[in-house]
C-alpha atoms as a PDB file:
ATOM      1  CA  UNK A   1      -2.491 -17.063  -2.929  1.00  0.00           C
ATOM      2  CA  UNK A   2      -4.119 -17.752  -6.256  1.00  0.00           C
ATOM      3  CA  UNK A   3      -4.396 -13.911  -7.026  1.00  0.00           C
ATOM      4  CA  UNK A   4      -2.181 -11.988  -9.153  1.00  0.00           C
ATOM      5  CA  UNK A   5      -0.797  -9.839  -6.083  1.00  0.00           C
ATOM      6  CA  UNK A   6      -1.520  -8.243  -2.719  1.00  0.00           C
ATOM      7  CA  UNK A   7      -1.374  -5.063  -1.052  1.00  0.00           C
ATOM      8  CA  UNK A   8      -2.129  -3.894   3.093  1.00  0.00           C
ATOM      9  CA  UNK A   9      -1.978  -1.132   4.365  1.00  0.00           C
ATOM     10  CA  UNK A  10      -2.456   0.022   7.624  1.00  0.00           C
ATOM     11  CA  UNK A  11      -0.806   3.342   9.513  1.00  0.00           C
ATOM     12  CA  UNK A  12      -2.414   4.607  12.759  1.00  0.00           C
ATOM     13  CA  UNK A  13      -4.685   7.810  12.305  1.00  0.00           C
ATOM     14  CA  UNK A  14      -7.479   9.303  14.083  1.00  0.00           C
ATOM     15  CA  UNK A  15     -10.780   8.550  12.799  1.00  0.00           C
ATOM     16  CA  UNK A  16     -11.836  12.524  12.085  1.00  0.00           C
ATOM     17  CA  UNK A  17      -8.055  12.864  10.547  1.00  0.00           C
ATOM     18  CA  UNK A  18      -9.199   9.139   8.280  1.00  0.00           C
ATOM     19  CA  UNK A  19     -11.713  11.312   7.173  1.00  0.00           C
ATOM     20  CA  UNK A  20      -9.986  13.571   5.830  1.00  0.00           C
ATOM     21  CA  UNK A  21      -7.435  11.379   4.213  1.00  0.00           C
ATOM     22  CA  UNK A  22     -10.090   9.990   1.976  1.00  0.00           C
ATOM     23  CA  UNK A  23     -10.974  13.596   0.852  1.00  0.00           C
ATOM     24  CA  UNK A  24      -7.358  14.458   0.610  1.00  0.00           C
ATOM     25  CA  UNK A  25      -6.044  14.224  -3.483  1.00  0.00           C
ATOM     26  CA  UNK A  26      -4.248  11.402  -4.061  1.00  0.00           C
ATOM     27  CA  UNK A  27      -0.304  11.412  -4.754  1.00  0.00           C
ATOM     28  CA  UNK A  28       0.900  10.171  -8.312  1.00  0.00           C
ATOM     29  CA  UNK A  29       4.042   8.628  -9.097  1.00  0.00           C
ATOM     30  CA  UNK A  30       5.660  11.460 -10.084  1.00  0.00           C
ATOM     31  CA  UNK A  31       5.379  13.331  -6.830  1.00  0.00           C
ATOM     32  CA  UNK A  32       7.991  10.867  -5.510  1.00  0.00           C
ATOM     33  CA  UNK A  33      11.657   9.847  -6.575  1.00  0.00           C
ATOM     34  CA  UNK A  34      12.930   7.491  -4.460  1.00  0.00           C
ATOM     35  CA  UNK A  35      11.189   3.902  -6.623  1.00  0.00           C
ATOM     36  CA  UNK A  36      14.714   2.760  -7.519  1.00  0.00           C
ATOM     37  CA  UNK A  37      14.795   2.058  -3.835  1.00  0.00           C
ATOM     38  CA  UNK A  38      11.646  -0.649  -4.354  1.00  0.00           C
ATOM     39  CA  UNK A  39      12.660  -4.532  -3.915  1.00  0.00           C
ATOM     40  CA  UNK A  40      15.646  -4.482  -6.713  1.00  0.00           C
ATOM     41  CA  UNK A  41      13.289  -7.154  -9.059  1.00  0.00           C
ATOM     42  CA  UNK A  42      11.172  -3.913  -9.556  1.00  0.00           C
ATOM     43  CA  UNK A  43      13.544  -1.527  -9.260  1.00  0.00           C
ATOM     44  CA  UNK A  44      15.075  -3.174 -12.109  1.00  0.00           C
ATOM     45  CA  UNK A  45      12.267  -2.524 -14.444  1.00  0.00           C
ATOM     46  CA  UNK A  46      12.222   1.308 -12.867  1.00  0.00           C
ATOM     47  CA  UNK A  47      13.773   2.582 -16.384  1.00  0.00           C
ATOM     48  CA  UNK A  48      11.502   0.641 -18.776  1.00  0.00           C
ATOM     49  CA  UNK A  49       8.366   2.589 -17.060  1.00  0.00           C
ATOM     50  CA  UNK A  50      10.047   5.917 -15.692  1.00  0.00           C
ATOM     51  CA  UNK A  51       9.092   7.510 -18.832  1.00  0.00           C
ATOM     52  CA  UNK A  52       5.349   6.134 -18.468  1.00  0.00           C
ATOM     53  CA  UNK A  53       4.625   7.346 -15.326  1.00  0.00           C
ATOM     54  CA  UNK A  54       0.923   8.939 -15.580  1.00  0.00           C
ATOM     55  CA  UNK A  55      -1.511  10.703 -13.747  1.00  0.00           C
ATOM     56  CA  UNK A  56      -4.748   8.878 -12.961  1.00  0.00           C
ATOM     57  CA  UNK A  57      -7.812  10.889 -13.647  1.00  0.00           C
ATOM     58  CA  UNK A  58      -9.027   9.533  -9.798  1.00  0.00           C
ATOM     59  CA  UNK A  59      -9.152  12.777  -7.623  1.00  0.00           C
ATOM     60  CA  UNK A  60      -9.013  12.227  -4.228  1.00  0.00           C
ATOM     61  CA  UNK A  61      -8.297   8.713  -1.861  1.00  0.00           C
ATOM     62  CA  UNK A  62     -11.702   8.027  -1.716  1.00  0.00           C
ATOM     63  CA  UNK A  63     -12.441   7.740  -5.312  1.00  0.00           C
ATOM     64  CA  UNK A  64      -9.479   5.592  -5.795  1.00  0.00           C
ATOM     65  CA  UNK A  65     -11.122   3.393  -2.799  1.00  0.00           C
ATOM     66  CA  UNK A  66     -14.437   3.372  -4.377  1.00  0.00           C
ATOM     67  CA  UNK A  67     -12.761   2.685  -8.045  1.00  0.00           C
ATOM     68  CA  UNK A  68     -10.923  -0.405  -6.358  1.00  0.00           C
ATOM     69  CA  UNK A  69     -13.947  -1.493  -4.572  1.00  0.00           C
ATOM     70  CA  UNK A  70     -15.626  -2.058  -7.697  1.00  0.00           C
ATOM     71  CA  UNK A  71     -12.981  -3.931  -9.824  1.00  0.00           C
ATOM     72  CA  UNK A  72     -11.347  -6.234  -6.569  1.00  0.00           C
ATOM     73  CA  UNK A  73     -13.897  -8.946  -5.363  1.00  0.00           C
ATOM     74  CA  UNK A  74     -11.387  -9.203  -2.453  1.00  0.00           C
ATOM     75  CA  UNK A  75     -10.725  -5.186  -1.521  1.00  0.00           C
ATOM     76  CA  UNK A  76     -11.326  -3.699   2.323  1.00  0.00           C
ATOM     77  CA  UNK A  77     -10.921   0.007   3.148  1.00  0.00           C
ATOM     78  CA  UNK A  78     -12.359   0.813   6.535  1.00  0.00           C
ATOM     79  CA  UNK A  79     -10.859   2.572   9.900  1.00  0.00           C
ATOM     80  CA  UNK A  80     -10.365   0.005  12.707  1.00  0.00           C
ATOM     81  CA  UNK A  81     -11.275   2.028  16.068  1.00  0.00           C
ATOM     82  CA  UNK A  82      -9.975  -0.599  18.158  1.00  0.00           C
ATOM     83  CA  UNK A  83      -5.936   0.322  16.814  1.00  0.00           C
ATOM     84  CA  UNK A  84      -6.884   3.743  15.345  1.00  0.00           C
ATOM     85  CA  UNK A  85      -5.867   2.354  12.759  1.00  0.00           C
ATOM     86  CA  UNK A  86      -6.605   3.048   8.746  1.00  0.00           C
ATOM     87  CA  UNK A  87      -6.598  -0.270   6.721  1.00  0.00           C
ATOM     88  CA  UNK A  88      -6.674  -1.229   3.697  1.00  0.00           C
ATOM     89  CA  UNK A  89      -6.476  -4.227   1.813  1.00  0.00           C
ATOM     90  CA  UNK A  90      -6.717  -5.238  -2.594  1.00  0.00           C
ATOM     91  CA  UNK A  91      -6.144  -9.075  -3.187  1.00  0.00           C
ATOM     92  CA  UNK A  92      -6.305  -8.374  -6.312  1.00  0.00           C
ATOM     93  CA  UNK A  93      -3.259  -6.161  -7.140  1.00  0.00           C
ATOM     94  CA  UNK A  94      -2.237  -6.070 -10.360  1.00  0.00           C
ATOM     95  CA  UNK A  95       1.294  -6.619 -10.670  1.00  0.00           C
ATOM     96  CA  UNK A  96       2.909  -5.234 -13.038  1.00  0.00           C
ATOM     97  CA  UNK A  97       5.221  -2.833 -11.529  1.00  0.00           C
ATOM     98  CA  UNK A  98       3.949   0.634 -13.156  1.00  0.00           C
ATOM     99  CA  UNK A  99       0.419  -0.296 -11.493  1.00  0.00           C
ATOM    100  CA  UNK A 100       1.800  -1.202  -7.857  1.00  0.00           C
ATOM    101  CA  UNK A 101       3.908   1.870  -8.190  1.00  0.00           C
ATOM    102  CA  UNK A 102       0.821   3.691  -8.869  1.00  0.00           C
ATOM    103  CA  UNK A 103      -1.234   2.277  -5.885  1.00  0.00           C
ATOM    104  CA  UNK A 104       1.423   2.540  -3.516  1.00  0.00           C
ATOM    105  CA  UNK A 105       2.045   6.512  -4.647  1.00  0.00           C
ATOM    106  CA  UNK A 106      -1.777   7.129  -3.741  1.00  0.00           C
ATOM    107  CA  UNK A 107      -1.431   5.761  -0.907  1.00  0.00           C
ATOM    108  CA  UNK A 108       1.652   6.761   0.401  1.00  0.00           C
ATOM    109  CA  UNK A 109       0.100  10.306   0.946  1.00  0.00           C
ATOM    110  CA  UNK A 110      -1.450   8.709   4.254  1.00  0.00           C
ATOM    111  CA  UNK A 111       2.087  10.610   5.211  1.00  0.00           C
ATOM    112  CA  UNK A 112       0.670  13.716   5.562  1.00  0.00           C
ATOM    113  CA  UNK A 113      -2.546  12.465   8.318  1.00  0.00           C
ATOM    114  CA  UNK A 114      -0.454   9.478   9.925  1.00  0.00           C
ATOM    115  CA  UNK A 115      -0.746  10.701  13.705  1.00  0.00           C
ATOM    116  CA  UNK A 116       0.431   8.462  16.691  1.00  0.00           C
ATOM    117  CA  UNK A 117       3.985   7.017  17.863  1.00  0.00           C
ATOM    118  CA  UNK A 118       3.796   4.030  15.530  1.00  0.00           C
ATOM    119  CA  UNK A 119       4.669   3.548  12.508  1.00  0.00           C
ATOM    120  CA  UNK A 120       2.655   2.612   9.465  1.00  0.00           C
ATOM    121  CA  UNK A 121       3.484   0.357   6.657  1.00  0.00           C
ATOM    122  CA  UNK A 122       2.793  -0.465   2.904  1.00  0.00           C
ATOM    123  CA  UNK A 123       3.382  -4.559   2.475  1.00  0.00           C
ATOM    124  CA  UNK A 124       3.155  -5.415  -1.624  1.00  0.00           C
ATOM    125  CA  UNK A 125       2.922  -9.309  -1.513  1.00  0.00           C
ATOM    126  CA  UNK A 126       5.476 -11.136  -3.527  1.00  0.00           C
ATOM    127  CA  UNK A 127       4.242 -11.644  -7.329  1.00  0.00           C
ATOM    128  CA  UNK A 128       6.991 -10.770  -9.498  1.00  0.00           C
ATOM    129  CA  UNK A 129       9.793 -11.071  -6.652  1.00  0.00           C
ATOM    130  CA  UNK A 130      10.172 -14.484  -6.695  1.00  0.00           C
ATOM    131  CA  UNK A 131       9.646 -14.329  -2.642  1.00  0.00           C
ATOM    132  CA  UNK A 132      10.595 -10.842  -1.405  1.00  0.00           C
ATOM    133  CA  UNK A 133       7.875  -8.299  -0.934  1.00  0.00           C
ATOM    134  CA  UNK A 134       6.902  -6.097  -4.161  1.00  0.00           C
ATOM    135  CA  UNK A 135       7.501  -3.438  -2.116  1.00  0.00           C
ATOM    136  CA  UNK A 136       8.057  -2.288   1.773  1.00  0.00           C
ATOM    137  CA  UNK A 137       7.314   0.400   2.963  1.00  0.00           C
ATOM    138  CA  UNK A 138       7.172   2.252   6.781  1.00  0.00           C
ATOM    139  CA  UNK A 139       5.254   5.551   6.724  1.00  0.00           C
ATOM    140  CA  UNK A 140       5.210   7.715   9.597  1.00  0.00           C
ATOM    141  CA  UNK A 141       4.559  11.534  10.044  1.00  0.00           C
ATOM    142  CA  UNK A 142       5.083  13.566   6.939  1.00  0.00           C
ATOM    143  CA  UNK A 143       7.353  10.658   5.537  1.00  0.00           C
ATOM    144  CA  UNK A 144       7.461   7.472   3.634  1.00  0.00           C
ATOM    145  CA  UNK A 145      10.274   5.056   3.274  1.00  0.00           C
ATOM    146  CA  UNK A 146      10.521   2.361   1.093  1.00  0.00           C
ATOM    147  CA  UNK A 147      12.646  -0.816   3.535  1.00  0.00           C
ATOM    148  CA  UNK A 148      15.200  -3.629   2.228  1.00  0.00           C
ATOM    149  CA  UNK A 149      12.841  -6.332   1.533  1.00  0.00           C
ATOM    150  CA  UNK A 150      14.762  -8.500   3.320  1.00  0.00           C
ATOM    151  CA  UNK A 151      14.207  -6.574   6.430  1.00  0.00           C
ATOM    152  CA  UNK A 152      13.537  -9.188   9.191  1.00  0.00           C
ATOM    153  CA  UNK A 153      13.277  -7.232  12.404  1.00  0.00           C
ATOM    154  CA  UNK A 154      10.846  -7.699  14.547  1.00  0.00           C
ATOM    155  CA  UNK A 155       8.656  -4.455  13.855  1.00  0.00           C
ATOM    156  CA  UNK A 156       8.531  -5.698  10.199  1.00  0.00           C
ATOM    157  CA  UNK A 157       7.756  -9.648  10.941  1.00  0.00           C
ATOM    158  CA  UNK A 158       4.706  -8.605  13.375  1.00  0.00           C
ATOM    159  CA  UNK A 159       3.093  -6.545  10.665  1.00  0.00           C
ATOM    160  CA  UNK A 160       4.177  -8.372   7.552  1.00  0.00           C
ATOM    161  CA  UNK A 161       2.515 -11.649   9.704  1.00  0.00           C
ATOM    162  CA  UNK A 162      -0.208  -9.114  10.238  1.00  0.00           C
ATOM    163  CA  UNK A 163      -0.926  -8.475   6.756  1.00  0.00           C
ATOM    164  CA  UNK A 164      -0.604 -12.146   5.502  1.00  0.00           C
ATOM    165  CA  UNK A 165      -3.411 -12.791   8.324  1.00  0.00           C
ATOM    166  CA  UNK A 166      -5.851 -10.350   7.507  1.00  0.00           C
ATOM    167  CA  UNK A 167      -5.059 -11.147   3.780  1.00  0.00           C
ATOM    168  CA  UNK A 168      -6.234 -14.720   4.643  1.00  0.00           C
ATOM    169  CA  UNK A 169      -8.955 -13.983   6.708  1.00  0.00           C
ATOM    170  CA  UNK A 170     -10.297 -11.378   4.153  1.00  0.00           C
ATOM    171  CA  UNK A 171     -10.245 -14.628   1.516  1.00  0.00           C
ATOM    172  CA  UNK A 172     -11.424 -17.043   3.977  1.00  0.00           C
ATOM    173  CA  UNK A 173     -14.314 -14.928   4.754  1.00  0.00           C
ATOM    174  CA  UNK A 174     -15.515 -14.562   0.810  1.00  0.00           C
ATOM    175  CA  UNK A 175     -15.584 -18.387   0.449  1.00  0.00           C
END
């Protein structure tokens, strides 16, 4: 991919309960204290931006959608009703890892509204990993986990092939 990084999304919700995750205010770094547990590349810079974390001025999920909407050329938000399914999708990632740490703690508050037996996951395409995922995570009711990026079971190949396909697709369709 000739973009700085990548991020997908997708965790099975109910369209009334999407909804009201995009009203819902977003989560900030600090609200979570497990990032020394991201792919150890970034978890290796954790201590030069620890003290850095801030709070973005962005109030709820939606305004962070809208705000990404308008600085990605290659950015999808939308609720697929075929797999009940919220998705989203920024090509354009920055990827420093301050800023994906900041994307993935607004997002990981899809926690709280995740609703169905499956999981969800956070998939932060390899930019400054040298191969591994940024960052892996599997979010299911009320909790997010970040996953060794080396994780190659099945659950995590189908969606991580997932991801890299609608990643594609998403580029494919803006050419």
């Amino acid at each position: 991919m000739g973009h700085p990084s990548a991020l997908f999304l997708k965790i099975p919700m109910s369209k009334s309960v999407f909804g009201r995750w995009l009203a819902s205010p977003i989560k900030h770094v600090a609200d979570y204290d497990d990032w020394r547990e991201m792919n150890p590349v970034m978890a290796a810079h954790f201590d030069e931006w620890a003290d850095s974390f801030y709070t973005l001025r962005i109030k709820t999920v939606a305004n962070l959608m809208d705000a990404a909407a308008e600085r990605s050329e290659y950015f999808c938000c939308e609720y697929d009703d075929e797999e009940k399914s919220a998705v989203v999708a920024d090509v354009e990632q920055d990827a420093n890892p301050m800023e994906i740490a900041t994307a993935i703690a607004a997002l990981r508050g899809a926690e709280a509204f995740a609703d169905g037996s499956a999981p969800g996951f956070i998939y932060v395409f390899p930019a400054m990993s040298g191969g591994d995922p940024d960052a892996l995570m599997k979010i299911t009711q009320g909790s997010s986990n970040f996953l060794p990026t080396g994780d190659t079971s099945p659950e995590i190949l189908y969606f991580t092939s997932e991801a890299e396909e609608f990643i594609e697709a998403m580029l494919d369709d803006e050419e």
